[in-house]
PDB file of N, CA and C in Angstrom:
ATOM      1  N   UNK A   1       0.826  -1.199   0.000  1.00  0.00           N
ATOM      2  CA  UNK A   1       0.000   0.000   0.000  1.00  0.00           C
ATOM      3  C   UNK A   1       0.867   1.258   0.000  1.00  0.00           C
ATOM      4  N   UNK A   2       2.112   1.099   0.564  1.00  0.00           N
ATOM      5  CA  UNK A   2       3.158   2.591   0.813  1.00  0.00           C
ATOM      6  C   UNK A   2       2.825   2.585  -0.874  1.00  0.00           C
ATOM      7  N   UNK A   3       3.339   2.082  -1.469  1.00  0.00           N
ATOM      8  CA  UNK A   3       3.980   2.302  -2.817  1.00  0.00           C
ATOM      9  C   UNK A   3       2.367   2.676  -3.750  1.00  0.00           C
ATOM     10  N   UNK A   4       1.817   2.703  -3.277  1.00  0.00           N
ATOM     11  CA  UNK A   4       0.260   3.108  -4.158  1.00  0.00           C
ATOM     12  C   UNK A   4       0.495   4.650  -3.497  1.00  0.00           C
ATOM     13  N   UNK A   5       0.511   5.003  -2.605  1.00  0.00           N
ATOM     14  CA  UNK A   5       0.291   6.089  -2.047  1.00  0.00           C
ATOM     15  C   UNK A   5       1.756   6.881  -2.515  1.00  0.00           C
ATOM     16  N   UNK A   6       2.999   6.184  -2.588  1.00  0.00           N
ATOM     17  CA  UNK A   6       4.249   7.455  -3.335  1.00  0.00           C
ATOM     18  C   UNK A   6       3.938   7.289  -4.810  1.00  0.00           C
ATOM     19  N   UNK A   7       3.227   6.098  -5.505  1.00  0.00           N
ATOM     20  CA  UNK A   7       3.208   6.341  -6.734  1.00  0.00           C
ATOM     21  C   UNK A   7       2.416   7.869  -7.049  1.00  0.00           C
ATOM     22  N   UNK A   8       1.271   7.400  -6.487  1.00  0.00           N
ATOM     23  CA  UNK A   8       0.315   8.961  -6.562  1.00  0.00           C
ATOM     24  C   UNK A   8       0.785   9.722  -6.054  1.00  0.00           C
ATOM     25  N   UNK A   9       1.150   9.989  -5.082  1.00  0.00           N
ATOM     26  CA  UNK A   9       2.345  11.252  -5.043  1.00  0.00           C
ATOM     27  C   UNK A   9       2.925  11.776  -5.546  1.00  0.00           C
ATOM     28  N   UNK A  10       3.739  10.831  -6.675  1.00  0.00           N
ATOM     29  CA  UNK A  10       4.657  11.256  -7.467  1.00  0.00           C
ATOM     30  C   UNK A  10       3.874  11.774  -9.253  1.00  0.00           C
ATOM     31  N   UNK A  11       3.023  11.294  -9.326  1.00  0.00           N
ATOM     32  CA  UNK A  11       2.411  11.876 -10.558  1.00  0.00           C
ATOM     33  C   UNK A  11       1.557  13.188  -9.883  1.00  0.00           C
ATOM     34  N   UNK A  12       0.769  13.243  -8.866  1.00  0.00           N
ATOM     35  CA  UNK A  12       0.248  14.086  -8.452  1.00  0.00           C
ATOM     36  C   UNK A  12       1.218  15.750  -8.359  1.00  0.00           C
ATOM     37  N   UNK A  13       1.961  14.957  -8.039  1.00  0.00           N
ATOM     38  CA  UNK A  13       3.816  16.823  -8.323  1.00  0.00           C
ATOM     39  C   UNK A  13       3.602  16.600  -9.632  1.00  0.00           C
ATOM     40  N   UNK A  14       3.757  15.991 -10.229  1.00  0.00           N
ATOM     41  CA  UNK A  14       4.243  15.851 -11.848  1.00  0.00           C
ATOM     42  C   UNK A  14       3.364  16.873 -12.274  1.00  0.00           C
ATOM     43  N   UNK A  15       1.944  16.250 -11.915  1.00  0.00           N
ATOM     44  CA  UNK A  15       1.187  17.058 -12.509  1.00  0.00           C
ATOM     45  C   UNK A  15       0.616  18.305 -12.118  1.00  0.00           C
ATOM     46  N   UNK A  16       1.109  18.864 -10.689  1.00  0.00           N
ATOM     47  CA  UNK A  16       1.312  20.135 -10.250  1.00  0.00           C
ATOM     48  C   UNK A  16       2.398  20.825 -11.122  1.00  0.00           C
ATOM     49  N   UNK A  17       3.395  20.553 -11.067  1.00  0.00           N
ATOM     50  CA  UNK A  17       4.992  21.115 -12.159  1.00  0.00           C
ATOM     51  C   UNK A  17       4.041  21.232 -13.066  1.00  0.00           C
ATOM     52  N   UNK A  18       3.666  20.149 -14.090  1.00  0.00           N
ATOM     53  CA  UNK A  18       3.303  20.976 -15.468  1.00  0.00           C
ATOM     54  C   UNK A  18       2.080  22.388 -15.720  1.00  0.00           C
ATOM     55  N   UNK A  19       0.894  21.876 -14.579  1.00  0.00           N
ATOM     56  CA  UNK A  19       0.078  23.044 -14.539  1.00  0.00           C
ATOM     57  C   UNK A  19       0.501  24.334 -14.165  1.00  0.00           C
ATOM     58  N   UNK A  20       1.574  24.386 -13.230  1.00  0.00           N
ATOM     59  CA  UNK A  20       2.171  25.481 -13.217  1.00  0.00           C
ATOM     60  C   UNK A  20       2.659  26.398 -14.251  1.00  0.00           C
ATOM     61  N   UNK A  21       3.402  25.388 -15.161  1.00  0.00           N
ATOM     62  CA  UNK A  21       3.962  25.782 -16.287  1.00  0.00           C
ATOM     63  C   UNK A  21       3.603  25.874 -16.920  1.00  0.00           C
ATOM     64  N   UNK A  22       2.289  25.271 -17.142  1.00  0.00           N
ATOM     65  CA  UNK A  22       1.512  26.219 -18.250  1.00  0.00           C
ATOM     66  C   UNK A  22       0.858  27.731 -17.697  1.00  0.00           C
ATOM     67  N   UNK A  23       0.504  27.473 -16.809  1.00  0.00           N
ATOM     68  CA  UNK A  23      -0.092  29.275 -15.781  1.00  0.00           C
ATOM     69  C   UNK A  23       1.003  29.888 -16.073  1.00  0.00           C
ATOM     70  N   UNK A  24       2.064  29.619 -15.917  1.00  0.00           N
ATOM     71  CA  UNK A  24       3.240  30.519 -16.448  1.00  0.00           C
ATOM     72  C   UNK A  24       3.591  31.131 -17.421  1.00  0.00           C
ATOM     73  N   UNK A  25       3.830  30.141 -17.912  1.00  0.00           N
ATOM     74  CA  UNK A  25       3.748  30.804 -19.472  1.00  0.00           C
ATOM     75  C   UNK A  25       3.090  31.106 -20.285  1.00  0.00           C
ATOM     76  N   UNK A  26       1.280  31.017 -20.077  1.00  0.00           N
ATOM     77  CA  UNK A  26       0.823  31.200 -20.236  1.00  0.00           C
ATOM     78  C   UNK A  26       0.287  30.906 -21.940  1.00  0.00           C
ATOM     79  N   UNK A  27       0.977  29.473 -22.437  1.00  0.00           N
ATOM     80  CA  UNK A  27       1.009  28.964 -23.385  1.00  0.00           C
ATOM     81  C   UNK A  27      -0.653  28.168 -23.840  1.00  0.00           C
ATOM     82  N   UNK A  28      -1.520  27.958 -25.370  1.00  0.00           N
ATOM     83  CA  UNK A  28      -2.642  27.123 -25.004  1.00  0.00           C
ATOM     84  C   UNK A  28      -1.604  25.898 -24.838  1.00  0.00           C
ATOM     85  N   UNK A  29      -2.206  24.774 -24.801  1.00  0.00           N
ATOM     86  CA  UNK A  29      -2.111  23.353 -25.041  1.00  0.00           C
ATOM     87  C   UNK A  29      -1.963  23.246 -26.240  1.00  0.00           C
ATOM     88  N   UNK A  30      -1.730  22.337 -27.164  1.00  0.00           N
ATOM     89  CA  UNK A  30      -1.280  21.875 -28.043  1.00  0.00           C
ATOM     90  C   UNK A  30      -1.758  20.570 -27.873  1.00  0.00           C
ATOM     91  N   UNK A  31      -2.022  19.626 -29.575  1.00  0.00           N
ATOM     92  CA  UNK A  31      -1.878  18.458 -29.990  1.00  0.00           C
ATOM     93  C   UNK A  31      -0.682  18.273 -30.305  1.00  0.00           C
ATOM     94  N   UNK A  32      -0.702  16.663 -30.236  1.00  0.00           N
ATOM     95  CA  UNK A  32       0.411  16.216 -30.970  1.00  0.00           C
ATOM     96  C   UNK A  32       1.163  16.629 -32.443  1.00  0.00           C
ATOM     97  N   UNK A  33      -0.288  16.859 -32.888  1.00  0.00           N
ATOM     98  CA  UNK A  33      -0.200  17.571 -34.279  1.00  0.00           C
ATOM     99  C   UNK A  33       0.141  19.169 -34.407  1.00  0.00           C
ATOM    100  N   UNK A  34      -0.204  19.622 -33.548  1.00  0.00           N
ATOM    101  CA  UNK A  34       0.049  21.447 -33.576  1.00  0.00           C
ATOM    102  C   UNK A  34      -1.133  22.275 -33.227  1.00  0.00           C
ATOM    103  N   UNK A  35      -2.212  21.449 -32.882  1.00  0.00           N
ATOM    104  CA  UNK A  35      -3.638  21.811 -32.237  1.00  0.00           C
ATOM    105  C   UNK A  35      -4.499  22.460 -33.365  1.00  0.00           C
ATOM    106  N   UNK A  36      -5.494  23.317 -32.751  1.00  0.00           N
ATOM    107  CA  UNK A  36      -6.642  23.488 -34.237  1.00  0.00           C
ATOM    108  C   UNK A  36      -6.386  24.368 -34.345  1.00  0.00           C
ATOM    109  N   UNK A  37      -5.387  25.471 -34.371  1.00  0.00           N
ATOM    110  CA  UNK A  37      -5.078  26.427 -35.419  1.00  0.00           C
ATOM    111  C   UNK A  37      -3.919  26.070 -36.407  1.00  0.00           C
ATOM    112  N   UNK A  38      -3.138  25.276 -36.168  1.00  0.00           N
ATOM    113  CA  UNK A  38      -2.542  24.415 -37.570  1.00  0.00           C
ATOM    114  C   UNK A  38      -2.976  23.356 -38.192  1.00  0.00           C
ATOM    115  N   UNK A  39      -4.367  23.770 -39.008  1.00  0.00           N
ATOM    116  CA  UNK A  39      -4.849  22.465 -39.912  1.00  0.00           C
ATOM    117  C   UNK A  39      -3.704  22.324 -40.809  1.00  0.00           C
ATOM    118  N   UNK A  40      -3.387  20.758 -41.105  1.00  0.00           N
ATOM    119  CA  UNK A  40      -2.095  20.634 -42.716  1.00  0.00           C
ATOM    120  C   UNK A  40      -2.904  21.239 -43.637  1.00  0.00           C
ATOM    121  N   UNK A  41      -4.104  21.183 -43.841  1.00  0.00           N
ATOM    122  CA  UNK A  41      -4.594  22.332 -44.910  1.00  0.00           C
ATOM    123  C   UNK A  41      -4.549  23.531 -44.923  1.00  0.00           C
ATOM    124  N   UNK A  42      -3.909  24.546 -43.984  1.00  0.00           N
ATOM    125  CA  UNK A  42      -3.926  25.638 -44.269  1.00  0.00           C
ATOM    126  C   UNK A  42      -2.273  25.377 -44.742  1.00  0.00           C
ATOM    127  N   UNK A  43      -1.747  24.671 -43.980  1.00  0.00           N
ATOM    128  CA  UNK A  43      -0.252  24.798 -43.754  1.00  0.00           C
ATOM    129  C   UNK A  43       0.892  24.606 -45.655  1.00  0.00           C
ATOM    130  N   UNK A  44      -0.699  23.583 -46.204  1.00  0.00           N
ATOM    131  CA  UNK A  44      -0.277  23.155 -48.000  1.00  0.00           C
ATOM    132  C   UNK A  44      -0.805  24.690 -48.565  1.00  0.00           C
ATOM    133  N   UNK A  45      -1.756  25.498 -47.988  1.00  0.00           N
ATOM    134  CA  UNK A  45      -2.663  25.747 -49.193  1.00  0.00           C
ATOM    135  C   UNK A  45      -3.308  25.235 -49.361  1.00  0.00           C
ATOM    136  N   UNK A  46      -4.294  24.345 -49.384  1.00  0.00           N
ATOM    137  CA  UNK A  46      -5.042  23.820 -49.696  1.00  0.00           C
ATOM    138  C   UNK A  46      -6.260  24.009 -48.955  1.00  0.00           C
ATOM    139  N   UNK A  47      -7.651  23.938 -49.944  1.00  0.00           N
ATOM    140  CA  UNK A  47      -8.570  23.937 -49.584  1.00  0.00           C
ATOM    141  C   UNK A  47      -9.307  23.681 -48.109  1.00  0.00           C
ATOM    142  N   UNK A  48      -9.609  24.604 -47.191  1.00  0.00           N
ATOM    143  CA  UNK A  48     -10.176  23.475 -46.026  1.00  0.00           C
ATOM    144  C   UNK A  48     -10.827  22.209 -45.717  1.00  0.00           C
ATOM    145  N   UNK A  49     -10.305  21.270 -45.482  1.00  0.00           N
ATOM    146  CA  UNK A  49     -11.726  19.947 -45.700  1.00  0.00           C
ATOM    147  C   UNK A  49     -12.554  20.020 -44.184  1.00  0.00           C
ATOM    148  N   UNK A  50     -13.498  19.150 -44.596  1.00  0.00           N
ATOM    149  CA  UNK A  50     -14.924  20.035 -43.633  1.00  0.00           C
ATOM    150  C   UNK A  50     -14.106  19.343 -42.208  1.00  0.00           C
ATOM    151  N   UNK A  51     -13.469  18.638 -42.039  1.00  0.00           N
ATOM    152  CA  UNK A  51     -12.337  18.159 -40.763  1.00  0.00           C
ATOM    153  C   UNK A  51     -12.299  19.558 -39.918  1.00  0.00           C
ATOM    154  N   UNK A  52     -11.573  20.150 -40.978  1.00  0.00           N
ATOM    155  CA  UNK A  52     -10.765  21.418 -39.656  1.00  0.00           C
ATOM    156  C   UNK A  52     -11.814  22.307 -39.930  1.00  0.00           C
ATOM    157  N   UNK A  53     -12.387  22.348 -40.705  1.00  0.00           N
ATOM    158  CA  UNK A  53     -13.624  23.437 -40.833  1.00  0.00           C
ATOM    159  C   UNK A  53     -14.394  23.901 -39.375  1.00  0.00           C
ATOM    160  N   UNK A  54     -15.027  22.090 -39.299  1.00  0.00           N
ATOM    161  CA  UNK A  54     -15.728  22.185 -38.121  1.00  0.00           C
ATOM    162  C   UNK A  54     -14.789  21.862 -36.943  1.00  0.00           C
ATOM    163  N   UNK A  55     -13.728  21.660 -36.860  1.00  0.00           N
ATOM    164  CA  UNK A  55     -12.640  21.935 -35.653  1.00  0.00           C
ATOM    165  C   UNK A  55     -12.373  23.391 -34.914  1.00  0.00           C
ATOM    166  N   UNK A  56     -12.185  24.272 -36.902  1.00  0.00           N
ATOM    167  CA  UNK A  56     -12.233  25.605 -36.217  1.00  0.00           C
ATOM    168  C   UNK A  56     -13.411  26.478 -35.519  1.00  0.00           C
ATOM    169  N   UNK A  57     -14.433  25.808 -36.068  1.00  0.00           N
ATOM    170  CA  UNK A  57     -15.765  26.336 -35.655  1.00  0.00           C
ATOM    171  C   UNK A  57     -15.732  25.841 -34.023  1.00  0.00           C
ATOM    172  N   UNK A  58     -15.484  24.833 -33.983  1.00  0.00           N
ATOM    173  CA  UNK A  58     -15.572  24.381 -32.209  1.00  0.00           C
ATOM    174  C   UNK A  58     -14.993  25.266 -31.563  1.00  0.00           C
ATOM    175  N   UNK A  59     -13.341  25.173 -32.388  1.00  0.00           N
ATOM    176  CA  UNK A  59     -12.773  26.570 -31.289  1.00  0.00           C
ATOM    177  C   UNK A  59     -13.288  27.289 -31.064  1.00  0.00           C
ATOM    178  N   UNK A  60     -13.421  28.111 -31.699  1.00  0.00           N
ATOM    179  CA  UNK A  60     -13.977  29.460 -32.140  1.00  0.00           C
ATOM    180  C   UNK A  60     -15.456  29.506 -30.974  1.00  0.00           C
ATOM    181  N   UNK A  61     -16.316  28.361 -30.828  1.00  0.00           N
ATOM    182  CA  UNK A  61     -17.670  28.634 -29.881  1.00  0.00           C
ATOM    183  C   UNK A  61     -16.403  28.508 -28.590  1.00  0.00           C
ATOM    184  N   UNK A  62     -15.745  27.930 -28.323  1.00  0.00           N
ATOM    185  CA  UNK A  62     -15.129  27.354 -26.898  1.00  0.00           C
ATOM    186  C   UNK A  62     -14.666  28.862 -26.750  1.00  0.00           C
ATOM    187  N   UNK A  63     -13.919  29.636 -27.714  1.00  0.00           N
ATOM    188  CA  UNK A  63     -13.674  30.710 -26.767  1.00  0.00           C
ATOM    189  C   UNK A  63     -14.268  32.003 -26.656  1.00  0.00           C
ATOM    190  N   UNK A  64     -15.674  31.781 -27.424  1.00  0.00           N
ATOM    191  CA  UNK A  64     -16.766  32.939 -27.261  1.00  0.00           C
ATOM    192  C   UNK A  64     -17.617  32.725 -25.884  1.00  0.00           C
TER     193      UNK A  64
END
């Protein structure tokens, strides 16, 4: 049981450190990919496909 209780401990800091660091820097989050303001379709030129279309539209309500 110790070791259930330092495991969570130890991700529980982990995951204090990173929230910090984001309050800090005051950075959004990001995908793996570059999040929804870098669709690869804007990034070619290319046409929007209705993918990021309605991705950007989500954003876009999330931060109205």
């Amino acid at each position: 049981m110790q070791i259930f209780w330092l495991t969570v401990g130890f991700f529980g800091v982990a995951m204090a450190i990173m929230a910090i660091g984001v309050a800090v820097t005051g950075k959004e989050l990001q995908g793996s990919c570059g999040g929804v303001k870098k669709c690869l379709c804007e990034l070619t030129g290319r046409e929007l496909p209705d993918a990021c279309k309605e991705l950007r539209e989500a954003a876009a309500a999330l931060k109205d």
